[in-house]
PDB file of N, CA and C in Angstrom:
ATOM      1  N   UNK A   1       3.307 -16.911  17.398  1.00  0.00           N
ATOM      2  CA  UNK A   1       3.235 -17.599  16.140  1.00  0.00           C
ATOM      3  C   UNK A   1       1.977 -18.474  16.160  1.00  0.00           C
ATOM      4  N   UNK A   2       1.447 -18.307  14.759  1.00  0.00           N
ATOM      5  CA  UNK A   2       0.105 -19.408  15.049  1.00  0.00           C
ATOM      6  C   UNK A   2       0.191 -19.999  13.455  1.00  0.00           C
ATOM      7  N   UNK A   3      -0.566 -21.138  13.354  1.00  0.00           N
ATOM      8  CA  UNK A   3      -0.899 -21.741  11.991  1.00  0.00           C
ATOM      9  C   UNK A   3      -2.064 -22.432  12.087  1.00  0.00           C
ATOM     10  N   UNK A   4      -2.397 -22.180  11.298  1.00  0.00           N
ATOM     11  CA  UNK A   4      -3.855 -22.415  10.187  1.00  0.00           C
ATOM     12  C   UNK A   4      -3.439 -23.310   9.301  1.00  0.00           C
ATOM     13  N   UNK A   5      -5.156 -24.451   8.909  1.00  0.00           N
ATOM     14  CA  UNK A   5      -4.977 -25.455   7.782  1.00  0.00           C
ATOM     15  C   UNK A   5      -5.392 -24.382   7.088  1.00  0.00           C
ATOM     16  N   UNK A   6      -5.237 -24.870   5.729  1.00  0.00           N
ATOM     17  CA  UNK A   6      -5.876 -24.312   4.536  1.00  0.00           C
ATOM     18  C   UNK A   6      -6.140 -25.080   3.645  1.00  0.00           C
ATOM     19  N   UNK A   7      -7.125 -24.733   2.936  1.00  0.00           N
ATOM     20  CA  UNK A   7      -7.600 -25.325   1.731  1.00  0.00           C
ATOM     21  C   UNK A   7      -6.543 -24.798   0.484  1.00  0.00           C
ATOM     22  N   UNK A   8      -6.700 -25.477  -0.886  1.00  0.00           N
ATOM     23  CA  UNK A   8      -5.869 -25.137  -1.982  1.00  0.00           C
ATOM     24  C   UNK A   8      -6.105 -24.074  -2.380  1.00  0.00           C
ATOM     25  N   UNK A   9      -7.401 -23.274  -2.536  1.00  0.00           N
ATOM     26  CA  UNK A   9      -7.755 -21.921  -2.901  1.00  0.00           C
ATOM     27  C   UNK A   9      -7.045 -20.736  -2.276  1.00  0.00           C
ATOM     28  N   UNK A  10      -7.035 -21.075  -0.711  1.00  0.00           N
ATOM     29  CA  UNK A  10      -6.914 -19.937   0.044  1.00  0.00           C
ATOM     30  C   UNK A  10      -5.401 -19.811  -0.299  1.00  0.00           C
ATOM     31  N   UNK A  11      -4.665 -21.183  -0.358  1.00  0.00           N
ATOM     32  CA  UNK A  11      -3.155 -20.787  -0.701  1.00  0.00           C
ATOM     33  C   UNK A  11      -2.716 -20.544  -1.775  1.00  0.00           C
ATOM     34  N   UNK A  12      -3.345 -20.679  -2.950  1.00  0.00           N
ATOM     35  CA  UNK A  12      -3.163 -20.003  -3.713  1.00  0.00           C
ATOM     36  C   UNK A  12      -3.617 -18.234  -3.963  1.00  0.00           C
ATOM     37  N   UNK A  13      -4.398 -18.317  -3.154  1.00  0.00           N
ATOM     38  CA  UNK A  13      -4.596 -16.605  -3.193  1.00  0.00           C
ATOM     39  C   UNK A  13      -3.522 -16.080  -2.661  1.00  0.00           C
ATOM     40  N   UNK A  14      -3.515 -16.431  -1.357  1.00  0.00           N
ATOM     41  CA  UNK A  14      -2.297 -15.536  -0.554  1.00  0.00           C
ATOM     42  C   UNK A  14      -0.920 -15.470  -1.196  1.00  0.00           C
ATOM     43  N   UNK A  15      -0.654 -16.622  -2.023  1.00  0.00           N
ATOM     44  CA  UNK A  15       1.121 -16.259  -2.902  1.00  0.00           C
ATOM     45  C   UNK A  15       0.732 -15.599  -3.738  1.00  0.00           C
ATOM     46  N   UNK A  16      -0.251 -15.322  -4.676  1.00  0.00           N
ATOM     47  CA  UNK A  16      -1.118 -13.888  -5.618  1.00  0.00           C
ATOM     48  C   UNK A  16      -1.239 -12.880  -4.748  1.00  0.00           C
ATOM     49  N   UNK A  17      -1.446 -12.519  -3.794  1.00  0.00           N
ATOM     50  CA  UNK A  17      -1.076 -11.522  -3.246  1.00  0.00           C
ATOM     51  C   UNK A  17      -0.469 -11.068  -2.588  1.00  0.00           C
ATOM     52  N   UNK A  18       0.673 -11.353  -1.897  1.00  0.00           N
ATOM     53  CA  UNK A  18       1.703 -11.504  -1.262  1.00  0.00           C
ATOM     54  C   UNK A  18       2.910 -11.252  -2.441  1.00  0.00           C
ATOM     55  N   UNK A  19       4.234 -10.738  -1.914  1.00  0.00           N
ATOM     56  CA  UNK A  19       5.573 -11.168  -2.107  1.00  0.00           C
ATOM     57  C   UNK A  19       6.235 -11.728  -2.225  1.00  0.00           C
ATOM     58  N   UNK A  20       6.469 -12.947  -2.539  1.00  0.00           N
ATOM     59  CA  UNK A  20       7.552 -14.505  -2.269  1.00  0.00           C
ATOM     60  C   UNK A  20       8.661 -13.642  -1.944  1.00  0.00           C
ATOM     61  N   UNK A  21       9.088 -13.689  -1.002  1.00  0.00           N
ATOM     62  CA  UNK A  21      10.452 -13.882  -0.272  1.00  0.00           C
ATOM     63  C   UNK A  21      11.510 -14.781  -0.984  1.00  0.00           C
ATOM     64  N   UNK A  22      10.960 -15.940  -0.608  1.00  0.00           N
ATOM     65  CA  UNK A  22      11.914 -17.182  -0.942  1.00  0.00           C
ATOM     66  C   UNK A  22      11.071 -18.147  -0.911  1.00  0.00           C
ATOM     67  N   UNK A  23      11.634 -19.328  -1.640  1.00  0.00           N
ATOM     68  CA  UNK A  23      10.307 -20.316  -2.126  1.00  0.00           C
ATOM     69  C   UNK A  23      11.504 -21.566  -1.770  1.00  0.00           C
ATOM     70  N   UNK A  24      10.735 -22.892  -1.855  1.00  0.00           N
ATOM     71  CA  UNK A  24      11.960 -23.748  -1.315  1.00  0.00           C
ATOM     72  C   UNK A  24      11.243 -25.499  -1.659  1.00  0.00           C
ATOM     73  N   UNK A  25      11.333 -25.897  -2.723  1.00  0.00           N
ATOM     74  CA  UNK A  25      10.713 -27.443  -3.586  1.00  0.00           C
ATOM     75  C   UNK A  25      11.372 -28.353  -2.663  1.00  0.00           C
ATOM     76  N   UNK A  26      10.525 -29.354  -1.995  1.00  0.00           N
ATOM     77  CA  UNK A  26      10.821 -30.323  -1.220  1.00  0.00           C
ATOM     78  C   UNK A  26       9.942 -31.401  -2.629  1.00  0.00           C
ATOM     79  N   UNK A  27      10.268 -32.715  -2.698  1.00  0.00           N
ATOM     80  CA  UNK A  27       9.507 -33.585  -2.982  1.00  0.00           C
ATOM     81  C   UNK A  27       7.914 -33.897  -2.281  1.00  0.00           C
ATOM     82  N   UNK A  28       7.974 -34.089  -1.327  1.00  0.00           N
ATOM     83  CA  UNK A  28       6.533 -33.982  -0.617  1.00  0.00           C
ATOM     84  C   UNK A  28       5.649 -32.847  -0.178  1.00  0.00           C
ATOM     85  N   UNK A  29       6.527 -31.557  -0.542  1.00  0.00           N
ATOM     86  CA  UNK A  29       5.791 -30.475  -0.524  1.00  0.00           C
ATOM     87  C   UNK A  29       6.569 -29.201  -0.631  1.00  0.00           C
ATOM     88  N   UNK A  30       5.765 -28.044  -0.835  1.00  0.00           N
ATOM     89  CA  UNK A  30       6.563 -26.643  -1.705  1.00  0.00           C
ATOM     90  C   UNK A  30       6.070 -25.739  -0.596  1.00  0.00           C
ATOM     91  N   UNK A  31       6.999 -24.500   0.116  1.00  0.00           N
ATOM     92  CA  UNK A  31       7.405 -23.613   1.220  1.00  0.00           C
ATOM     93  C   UNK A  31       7.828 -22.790   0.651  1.00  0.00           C
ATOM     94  N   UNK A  32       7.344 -21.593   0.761  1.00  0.00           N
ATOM     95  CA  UNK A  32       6.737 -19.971   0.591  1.00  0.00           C
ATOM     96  C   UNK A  32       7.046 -19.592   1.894  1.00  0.00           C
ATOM     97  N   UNK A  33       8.299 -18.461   2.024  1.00  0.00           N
ATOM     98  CA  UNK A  33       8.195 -17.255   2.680  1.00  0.00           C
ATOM     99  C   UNK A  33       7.253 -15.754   2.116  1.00  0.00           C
ATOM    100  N   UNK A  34       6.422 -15.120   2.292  1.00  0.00           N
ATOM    101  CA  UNK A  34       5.715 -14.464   1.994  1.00  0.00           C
ATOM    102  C   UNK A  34       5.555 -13.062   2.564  1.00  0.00           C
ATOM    103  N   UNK A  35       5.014 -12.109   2.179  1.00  0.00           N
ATOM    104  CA  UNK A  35       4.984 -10.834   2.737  1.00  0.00           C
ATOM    105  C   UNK A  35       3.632 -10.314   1.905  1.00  0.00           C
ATOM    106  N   UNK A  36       2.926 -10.494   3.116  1.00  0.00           N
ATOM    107  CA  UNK A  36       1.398  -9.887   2.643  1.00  0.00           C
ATOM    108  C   UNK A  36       1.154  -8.686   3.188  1.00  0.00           C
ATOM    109  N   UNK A  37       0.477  -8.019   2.131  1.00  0.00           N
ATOM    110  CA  UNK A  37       0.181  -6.331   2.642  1.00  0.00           C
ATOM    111  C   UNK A  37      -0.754  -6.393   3.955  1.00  0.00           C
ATOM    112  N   UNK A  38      -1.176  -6.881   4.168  1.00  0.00           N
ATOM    113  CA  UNK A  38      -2.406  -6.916   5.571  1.00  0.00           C
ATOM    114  C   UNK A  38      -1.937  -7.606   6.452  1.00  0.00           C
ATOM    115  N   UNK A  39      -1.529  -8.712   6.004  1.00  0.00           N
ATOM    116  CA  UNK A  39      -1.295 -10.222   6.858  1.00  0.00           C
ATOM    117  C   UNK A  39       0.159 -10.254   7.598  1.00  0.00           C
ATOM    118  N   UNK A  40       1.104  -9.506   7.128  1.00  0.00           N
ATOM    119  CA  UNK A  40       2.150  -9.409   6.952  1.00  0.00           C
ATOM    120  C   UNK A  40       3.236 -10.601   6.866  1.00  0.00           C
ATOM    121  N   UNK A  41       4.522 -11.330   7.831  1.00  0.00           N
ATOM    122  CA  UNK A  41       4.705 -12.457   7.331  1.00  0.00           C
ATOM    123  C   UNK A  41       4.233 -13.336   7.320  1.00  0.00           C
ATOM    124  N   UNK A  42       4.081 -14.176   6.274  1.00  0.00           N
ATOM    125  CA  UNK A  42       3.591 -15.545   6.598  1.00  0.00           C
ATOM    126  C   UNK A  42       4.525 -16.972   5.910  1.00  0.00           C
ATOM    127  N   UNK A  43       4.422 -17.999   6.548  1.00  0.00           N
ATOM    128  CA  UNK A  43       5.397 -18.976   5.428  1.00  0.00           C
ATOM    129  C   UNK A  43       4.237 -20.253   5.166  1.00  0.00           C
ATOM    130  N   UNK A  44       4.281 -20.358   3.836  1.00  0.00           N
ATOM    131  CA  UNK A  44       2.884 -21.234   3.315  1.00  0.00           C
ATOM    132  C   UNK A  44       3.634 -22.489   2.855  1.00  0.00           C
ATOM    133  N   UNK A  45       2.900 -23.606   3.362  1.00  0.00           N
ATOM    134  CA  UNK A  45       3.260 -24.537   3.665  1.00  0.00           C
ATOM    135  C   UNK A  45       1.912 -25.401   2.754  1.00  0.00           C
ATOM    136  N   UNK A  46       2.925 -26.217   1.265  1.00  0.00           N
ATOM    137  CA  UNK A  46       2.219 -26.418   0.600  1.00  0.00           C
ATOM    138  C   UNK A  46       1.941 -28.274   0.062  1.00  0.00           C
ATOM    139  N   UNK A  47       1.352 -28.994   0.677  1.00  0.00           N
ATOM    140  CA  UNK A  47       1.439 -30.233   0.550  1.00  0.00           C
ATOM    141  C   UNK A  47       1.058 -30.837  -1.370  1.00  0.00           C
ATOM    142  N   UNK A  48       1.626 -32.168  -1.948  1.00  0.00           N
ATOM    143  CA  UNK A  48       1.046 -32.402  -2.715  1.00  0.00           C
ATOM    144  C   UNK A  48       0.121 -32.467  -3.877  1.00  0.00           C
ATOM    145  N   UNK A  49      -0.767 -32.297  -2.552  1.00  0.00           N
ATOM    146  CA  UNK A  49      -2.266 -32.472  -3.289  1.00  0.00           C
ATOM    147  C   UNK A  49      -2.897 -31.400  -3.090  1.00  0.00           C
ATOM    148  N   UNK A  50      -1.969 -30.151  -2.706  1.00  0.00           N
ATOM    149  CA  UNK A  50      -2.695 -29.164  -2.997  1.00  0.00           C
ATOM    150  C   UNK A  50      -3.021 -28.075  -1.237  1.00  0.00           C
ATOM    151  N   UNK A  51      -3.395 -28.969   0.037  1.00  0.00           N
ATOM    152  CA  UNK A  51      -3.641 -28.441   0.734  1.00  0.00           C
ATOM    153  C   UNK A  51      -2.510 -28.024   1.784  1.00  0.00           C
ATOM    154  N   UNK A  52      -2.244 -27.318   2.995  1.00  0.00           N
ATOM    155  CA  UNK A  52      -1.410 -27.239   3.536  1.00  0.00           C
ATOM    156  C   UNK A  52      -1.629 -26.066   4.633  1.00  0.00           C
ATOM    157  N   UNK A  53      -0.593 -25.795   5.289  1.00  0.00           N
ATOM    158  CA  UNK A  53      -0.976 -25.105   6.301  1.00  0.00           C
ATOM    159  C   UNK A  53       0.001 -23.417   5.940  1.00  0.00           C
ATOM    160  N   UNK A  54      -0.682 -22.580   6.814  1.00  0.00           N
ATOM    161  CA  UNK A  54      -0.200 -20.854   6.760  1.00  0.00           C
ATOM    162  C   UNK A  54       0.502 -20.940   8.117  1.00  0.00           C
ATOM    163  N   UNK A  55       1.527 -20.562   8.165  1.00  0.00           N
ATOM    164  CA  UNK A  55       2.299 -20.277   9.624  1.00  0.00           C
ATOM    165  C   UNK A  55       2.527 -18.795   9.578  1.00  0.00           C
ATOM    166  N   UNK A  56       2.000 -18.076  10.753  1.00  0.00           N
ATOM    167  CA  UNK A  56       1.489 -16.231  11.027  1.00  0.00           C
ATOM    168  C   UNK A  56       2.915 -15.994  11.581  1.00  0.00           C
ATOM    169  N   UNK A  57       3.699 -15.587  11.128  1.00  0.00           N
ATOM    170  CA  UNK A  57       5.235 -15.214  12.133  1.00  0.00           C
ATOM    171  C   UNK A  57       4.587 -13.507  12.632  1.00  0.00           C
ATOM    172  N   UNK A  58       5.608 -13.626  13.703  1.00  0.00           N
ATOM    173  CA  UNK A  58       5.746 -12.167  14.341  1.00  0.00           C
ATOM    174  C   UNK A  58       6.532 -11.500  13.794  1.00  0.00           C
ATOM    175  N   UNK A  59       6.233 -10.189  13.562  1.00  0.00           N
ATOM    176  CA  UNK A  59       6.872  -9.086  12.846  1.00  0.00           C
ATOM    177  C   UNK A  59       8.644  -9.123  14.217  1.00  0.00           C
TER     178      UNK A  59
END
């Protein structure tokens, strides 16, 4: 398993191209299970203001 910061762009691309699985509204921030055609799972981890981190799960 690995994770990456991200900028607001990049996470918004990847839920545009990806699958939502399951999505999950916290007050301090919004969590995306995902299924990307290349990338395969990922769970996007979405702070506030926009930035946040990609966590790479193992198939």
């Amino acid at each position: 398993m690995r994770t990456f910061d991200a900028e607001p762009q990049v996470l918004q691309d990847l839920r545009e191209e990806s699958e939502i699985v399951t999505a999950q509204a916290h007050p301090d921030f919004n969590v995306w299970a995902v299924r990307h055609p290349t990338l395969g799972k990922l769970v996007i981890i979405e702070g506030r203001d926009g930035s946040g981190v990609i966590v790479e799960t193992e198939e």
